[in-house]
C-alpha atoms as a PDB file:
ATOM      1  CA  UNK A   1      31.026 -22.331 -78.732  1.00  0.00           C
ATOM      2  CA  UNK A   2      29.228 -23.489 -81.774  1.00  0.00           C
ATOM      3  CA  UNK A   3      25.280 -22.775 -81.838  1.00  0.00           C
ATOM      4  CA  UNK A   4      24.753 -26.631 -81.588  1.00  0.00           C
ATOM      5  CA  UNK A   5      26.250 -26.918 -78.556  1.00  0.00           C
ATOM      6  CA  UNK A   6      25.102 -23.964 -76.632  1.00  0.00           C
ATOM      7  CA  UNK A   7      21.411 -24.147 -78.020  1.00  0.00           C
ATOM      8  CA  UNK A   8      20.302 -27.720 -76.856  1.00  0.00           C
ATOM      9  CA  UNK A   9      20.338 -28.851 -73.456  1.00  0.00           C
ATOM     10  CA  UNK A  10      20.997 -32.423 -73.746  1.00  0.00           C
ATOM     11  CA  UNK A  11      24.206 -33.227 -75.629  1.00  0.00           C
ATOM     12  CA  UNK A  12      25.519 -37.166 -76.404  1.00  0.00           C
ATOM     13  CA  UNK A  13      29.255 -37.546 -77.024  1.00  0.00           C
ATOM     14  CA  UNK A  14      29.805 -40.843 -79.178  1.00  0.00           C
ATOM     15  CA  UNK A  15      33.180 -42.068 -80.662  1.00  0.00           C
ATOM     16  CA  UNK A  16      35.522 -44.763 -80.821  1.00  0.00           C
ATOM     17  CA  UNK A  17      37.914 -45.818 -78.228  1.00  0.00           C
ATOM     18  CA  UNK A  18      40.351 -43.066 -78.140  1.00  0.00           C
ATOM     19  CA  UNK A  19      38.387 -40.546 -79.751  1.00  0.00           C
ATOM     20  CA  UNK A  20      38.942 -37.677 -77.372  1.00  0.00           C
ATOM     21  CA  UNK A  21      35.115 -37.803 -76.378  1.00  0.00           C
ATOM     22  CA  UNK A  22      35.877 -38.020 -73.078  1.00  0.00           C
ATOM     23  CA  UNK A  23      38.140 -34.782 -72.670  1.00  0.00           C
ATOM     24  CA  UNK A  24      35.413 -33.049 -74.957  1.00  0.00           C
ATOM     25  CA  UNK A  25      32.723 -34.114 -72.128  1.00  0.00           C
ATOM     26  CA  UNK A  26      34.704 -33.074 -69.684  1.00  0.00           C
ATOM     27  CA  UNK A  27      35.548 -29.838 -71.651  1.00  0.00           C
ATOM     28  CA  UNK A  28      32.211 -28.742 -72.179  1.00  0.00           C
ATOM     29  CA  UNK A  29      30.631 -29.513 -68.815  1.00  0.00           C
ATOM     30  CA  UNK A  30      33.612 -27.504 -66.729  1.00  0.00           C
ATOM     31  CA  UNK A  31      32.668 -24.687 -69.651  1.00  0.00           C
ATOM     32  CA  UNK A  32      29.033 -24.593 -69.020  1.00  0.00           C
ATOM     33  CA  UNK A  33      28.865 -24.883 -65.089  1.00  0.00           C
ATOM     34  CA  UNK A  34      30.815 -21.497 -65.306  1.00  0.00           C
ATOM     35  CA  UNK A  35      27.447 -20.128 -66.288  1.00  0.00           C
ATOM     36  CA  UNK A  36      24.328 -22.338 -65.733  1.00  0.00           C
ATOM     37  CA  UNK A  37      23.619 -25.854 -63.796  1.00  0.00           C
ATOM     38  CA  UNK A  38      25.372 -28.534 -65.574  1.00  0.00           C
ATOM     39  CA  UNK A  39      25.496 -32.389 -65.030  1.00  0.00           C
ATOM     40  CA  UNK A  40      27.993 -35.041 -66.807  1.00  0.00           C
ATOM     41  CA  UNK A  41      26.367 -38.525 -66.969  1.00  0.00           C
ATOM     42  CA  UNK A  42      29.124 -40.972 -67.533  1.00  0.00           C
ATOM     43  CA  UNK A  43      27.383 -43.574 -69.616  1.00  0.00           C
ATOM     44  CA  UNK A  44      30.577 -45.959 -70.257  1.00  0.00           C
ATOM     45  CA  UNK A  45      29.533 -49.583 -69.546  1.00  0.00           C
ATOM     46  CA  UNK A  46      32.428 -50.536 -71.746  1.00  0.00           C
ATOM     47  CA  UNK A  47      35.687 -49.013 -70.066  1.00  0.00           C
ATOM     48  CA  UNK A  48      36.140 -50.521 -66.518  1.00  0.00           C
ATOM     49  CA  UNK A  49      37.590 -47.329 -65.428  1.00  0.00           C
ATOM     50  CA  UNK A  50      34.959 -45.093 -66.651  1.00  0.00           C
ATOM     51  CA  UNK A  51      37.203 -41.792 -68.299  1.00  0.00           C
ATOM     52  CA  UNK A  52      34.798 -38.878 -66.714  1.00  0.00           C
ATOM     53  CA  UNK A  53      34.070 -41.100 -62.875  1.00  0.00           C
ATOM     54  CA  UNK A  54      38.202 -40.376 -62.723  1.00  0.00           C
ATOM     55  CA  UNK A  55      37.436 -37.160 -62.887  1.00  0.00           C
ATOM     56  CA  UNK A  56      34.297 -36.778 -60.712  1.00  0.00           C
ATOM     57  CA  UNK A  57      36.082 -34.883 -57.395  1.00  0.00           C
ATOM     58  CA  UNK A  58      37.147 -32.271 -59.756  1.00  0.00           C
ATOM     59  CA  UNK A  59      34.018 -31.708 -61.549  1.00  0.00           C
ATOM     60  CA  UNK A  60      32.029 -31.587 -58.558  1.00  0.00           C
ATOM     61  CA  UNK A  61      34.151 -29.313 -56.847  1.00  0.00           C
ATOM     62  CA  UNK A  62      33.792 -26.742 -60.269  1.00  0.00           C
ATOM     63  CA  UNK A  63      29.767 -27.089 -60.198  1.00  0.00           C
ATOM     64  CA  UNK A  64      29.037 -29.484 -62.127  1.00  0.00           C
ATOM     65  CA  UNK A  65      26.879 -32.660 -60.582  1.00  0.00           C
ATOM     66  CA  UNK A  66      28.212 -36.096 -62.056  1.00  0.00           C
ATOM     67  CA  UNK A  67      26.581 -39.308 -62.381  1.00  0.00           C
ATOM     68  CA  UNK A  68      28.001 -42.678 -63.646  1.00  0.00           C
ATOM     69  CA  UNK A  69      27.449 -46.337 -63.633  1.00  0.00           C
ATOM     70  CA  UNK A  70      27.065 -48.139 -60.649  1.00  0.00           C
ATOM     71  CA  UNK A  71      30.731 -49.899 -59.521  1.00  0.00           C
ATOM     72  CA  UNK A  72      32.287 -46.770 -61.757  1.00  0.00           C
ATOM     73  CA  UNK A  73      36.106 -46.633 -60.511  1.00  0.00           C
ATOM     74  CA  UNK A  74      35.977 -49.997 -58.720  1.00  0.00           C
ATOM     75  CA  UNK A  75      37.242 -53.590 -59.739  1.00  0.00           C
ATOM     76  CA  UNK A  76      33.940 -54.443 -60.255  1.00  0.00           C
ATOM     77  CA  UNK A  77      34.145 -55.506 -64.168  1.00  0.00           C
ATOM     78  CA  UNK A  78      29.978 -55.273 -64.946  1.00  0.00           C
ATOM     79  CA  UNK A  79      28.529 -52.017 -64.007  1.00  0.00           C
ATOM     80  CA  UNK A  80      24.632 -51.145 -64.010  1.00  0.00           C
ATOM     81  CA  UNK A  81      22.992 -48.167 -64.521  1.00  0.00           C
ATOM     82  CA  UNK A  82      21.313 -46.573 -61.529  1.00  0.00           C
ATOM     83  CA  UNK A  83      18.117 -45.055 -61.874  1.00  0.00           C
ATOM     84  CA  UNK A  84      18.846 -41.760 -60.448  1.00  0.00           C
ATOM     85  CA  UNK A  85      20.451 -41.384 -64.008  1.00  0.00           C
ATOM     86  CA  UNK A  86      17.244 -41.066 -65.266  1.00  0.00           C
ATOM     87  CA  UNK A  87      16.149 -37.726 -63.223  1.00  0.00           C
ATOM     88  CA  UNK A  88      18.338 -35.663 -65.732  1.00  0.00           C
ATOM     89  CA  UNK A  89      14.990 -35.615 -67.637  1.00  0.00           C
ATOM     90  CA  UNK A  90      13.207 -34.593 -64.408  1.00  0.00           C
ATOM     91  CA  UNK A  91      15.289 -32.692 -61.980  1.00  0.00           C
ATOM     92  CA  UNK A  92      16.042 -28.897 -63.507  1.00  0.00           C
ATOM     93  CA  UNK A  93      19.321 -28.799 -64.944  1.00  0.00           C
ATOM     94  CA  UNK A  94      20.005 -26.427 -67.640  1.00  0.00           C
ATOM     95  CA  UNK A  95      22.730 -28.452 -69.271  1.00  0.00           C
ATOM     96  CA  UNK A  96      23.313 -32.505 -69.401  1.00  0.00           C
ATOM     97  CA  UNK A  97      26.693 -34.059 -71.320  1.00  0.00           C
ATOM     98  CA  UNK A  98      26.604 -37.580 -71.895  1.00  0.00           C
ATOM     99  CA  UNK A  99      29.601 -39.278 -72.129  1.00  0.00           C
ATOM    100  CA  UNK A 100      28.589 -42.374 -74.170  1.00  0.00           C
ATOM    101  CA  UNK A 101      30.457 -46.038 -74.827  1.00  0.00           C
ATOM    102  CA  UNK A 102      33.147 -46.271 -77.743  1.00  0.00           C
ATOM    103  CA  UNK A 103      31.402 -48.399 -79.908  1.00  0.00           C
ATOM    104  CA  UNK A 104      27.779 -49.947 -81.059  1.00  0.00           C
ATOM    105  CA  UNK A 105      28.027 -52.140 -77.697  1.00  0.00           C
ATOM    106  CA  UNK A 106      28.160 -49.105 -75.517  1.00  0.00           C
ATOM    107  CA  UNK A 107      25.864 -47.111 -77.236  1.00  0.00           C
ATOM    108  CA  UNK A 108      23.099 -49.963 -76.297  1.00  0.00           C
ATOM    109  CA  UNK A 109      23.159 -47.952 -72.338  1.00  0.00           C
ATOM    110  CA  UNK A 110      21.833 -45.035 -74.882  1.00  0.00           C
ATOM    111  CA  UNK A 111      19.038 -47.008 -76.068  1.00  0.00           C
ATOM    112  CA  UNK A 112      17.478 -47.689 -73.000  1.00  0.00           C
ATOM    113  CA  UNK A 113      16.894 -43.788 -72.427  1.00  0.00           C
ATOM    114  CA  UNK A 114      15.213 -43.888 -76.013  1.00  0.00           C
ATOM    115  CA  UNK A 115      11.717 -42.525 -74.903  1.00  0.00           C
ATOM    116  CA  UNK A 116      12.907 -39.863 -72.581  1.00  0.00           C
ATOM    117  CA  UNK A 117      15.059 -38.343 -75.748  1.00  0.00           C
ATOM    118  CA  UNK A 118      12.759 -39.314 -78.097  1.00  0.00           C
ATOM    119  CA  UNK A 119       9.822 -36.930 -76.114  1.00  0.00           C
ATOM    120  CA  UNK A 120      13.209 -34.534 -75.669  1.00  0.00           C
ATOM    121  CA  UNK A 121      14.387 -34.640 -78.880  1.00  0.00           C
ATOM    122  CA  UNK A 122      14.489 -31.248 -80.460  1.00  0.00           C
ATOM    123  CA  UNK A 123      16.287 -30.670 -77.099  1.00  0.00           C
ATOM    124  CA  UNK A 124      19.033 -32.859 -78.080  1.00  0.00           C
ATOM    125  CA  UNK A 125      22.166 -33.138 -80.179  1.00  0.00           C
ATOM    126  CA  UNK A 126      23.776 -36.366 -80.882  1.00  0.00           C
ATOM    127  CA  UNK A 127      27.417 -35.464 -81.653  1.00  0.00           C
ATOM    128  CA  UNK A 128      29.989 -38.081 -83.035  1.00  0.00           C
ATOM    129  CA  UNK A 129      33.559 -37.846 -82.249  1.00  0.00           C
ATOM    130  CA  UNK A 130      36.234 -38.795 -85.005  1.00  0.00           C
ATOM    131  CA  UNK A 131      40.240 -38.694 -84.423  1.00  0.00           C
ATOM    132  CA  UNK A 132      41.580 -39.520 -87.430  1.00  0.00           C
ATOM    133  CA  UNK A 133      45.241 -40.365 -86.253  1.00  0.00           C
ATOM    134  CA  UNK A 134      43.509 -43.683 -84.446  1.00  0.00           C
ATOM    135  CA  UNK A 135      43.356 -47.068 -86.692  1.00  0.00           C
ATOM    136  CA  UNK A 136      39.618 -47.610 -86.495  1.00  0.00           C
ATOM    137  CA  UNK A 137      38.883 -44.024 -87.674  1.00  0.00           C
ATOM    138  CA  UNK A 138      41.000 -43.513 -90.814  1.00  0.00           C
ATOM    139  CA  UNK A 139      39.131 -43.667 -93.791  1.00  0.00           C
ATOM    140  CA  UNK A 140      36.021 -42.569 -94.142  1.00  0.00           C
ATOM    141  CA  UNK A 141      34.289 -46.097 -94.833  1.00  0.00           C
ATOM    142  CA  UNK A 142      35.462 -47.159 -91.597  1.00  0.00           C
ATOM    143  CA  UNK A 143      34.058 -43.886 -90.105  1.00  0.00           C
ATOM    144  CA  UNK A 144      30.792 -43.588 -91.484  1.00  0.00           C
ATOM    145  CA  UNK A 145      29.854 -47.908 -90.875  1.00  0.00           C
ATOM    146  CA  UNK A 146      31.228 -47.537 -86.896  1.00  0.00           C
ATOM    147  CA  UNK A 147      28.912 -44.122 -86.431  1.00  0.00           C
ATOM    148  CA  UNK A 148      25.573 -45.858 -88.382  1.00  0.00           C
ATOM    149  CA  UNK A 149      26.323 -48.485 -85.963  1.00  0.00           C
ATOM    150  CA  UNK A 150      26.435 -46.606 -82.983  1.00  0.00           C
ATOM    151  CA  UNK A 151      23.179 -44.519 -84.550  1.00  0.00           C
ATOM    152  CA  UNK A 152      21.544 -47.531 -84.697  1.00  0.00           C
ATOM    153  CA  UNK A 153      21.894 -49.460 -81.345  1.00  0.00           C
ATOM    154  CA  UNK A 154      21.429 -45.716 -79.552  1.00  0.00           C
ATOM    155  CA  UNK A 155      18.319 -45.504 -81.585  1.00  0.00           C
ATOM    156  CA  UNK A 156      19.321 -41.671 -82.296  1.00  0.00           C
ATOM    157  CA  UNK A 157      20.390 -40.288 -85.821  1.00  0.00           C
ATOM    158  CA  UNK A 158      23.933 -38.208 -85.542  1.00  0.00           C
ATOM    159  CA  UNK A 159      23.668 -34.266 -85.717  1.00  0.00           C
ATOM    160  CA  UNK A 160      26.792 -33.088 -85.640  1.00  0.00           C
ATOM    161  CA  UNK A 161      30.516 -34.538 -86.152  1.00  0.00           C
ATOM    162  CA  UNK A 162      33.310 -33.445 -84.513  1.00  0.00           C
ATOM    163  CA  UNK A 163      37.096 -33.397 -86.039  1.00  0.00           C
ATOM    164  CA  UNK A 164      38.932 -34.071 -83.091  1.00  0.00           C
ATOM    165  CA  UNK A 165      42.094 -35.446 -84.680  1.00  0.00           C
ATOM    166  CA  UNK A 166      44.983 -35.262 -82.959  1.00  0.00           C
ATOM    167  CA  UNK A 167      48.135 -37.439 -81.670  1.00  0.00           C
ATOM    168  CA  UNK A 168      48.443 -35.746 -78.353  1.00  0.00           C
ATOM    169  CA  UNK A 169      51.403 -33.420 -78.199  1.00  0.00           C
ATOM    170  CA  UNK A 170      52.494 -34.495 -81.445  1.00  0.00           C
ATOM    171  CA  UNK A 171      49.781 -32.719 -83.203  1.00  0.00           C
ATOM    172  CA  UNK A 172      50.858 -30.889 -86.067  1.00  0.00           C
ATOM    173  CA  UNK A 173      48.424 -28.519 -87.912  1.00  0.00           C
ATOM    174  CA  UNK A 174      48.474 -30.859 -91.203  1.00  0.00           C
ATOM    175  CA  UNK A 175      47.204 -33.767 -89.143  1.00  0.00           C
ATOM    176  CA  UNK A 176      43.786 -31.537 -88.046  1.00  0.00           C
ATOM    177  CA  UNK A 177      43.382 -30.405 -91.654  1.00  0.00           C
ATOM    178  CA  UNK A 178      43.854 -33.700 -92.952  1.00  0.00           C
ATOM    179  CA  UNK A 179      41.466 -35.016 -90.191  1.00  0.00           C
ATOM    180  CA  UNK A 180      39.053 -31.585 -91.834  1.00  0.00           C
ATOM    181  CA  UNK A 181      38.583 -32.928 -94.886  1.00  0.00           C
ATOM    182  CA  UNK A 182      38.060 -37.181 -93.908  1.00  0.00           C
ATOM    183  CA  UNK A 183      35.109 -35.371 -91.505  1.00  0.00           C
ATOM    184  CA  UNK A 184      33.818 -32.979 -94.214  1.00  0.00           C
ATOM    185  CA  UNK A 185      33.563 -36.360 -96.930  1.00  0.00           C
ATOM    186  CA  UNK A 186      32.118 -38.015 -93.923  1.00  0.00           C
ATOM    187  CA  UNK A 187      29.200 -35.471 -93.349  1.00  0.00           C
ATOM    188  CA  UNK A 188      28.571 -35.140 -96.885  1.00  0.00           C
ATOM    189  CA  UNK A 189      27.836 -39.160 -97.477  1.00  0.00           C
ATOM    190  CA  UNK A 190      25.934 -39.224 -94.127  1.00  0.00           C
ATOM    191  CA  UNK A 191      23.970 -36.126 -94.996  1.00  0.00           C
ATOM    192  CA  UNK A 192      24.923 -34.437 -91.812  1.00  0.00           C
ATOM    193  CA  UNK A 193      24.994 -30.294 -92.082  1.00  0.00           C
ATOM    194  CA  UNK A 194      26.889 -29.619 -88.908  1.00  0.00           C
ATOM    195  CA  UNK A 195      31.180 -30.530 -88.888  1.00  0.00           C
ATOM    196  CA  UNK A 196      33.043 -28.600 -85.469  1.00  0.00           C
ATOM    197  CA  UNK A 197      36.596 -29.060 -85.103  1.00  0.00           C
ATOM    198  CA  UNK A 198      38.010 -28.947 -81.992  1.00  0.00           C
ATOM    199  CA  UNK A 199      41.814 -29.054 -80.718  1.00  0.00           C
ATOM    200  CA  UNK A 200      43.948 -26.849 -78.653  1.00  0.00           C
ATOM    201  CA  UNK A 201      44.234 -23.100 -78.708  1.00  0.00           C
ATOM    202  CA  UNK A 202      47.549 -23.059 -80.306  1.00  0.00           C
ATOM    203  CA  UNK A 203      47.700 -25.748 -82.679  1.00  0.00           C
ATOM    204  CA  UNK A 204      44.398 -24.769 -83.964  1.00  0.00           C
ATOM    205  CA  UNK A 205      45.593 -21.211 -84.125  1.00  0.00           C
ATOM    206  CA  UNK A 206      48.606 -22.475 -87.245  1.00  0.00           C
ATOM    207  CA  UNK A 207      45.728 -24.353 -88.931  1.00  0.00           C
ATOM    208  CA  UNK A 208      44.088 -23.398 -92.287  1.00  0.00           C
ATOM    209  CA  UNK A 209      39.919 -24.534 -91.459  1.00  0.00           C
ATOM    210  CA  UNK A 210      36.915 -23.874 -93.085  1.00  0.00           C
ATOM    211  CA  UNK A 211      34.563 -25.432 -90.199  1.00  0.00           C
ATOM    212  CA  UNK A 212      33.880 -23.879 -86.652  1.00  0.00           C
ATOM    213  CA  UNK A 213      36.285 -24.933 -84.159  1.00  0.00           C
ATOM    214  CA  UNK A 214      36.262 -25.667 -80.269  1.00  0.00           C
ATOM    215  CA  UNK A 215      38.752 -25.020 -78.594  1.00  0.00           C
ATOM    216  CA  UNK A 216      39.885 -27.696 -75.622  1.00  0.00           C
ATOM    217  CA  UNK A 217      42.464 -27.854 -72.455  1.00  0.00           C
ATOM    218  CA  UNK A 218      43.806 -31.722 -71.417  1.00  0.00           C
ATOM    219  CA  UNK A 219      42.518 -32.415 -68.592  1.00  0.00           C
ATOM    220  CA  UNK A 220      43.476 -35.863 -68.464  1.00  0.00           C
ATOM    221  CA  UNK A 221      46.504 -38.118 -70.382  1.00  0.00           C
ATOM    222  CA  UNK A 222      44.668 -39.267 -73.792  1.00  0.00           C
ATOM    223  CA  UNK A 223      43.364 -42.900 -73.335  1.00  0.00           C
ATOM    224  CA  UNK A 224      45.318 -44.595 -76.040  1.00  0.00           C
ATOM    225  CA  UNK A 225      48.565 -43.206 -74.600  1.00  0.00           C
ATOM    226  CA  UNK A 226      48.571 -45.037 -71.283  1.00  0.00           C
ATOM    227  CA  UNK A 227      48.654 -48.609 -73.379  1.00  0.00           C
ATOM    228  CA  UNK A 228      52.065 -47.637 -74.916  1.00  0.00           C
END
């Protein structure tokens, strides 16, 4: 995996509805609870099904403790965050994914952990998610006002983005390259040094890159998918 990502032990996934944030999250914490303690802190106050709770059996059973919102994967439309989700500052854990909100609303649940990452914060990579292939996150205009929006109301500056265009099992190489260079424009405006692209072994594989890439397994049907 990319230095970012392996160096810091706090890591905050942000990105708009449909992003793929979630199945990175869920990605990286079954990778790193092969090899140290890992916990995935669903922070998603805006999606009443909460993407990583669905999967909270399956992570637990692989290692890796899970924490979400109060009422997560319930019919219970406003959830609250429980205080135990602040001991990921204080109990040991040598790895912590946080699976943020899809847009400036949900990144607010971010802000209220401000002074914890703030004292943490050389410890911490904020990491914006961008597919390309969804209608929010085409151009780069769009792209760059959604994630200063998201920087703002989180109260953390961005790190890293992540290229994580795709349209499921449609992806063809051209779409991720395409999706390459939106990021790369993207990064440059924002003044952000660090661009990953991440996408399956294979399709990444036929694709010509010039930025790291992260490779990632579905482990659930993309969010977008289940409203067509």
């Amino acid at each position: 995996m990319n230095e970012i990502l392996t160096d810091k032990q706090y890591l905050v996934l942000t990105g708009n509805y449909g992003s793929g944030k979630t199945e990175l999250a869920l990605n990286m914490a079954l990778h790193f609870a092969q090899k140290c303690r890992t916990t995935l802190v669903d922070l998603d106050i805006v999606n009443p099904y909460f993407r990583s709770g669905e999967k909270a059996e399956e992570m637990e059973k692989a290692g890796v403790r899970m924490l979400m919102p109060t009422f997560a994967m319930t019919t219970v439309d406003i959830p609250a965050l429980p205080a135990e989700i602040q001991s990921v500052f204080e109990v040991p854990s040598d790895k912590v994914i946080f699976d943020v909100g899809g847009d400036d609303t949900g990144a607010a649940a971010l802000g209220r952990f401000y002074p914890s990452f703030i004292a943490r914060r050389e410890q911490t990579a904020m990491l914006f998610v961008i597919n390309c292939m969804r209608p929010l996150t085409k151009e780069a205009d769009d792209i760059i006002d959604l994630a200063q929006r998201i920087a703002n109301r989180g109260r953390l500056r961005i790190d890293a983005l992540i290229n994580n265009t795709n349209l499921a099992d449609q992806t063809e190489p051209e779409m991720i390259e395409a999706g390459e260079k939106t990021v790369l424009e993207c990064a440059e405006r924002m003044g952000i040094g660090q661009v990953i692209t991440a996408g399956k072994q294979d399709v990444l594989d036929r694709c010509r890159l010039t930025t790291p890439t992260l490779a990632v397994k579905r482990y659930m049907a993309p969010e977008w998918m289940e409203q067509i």
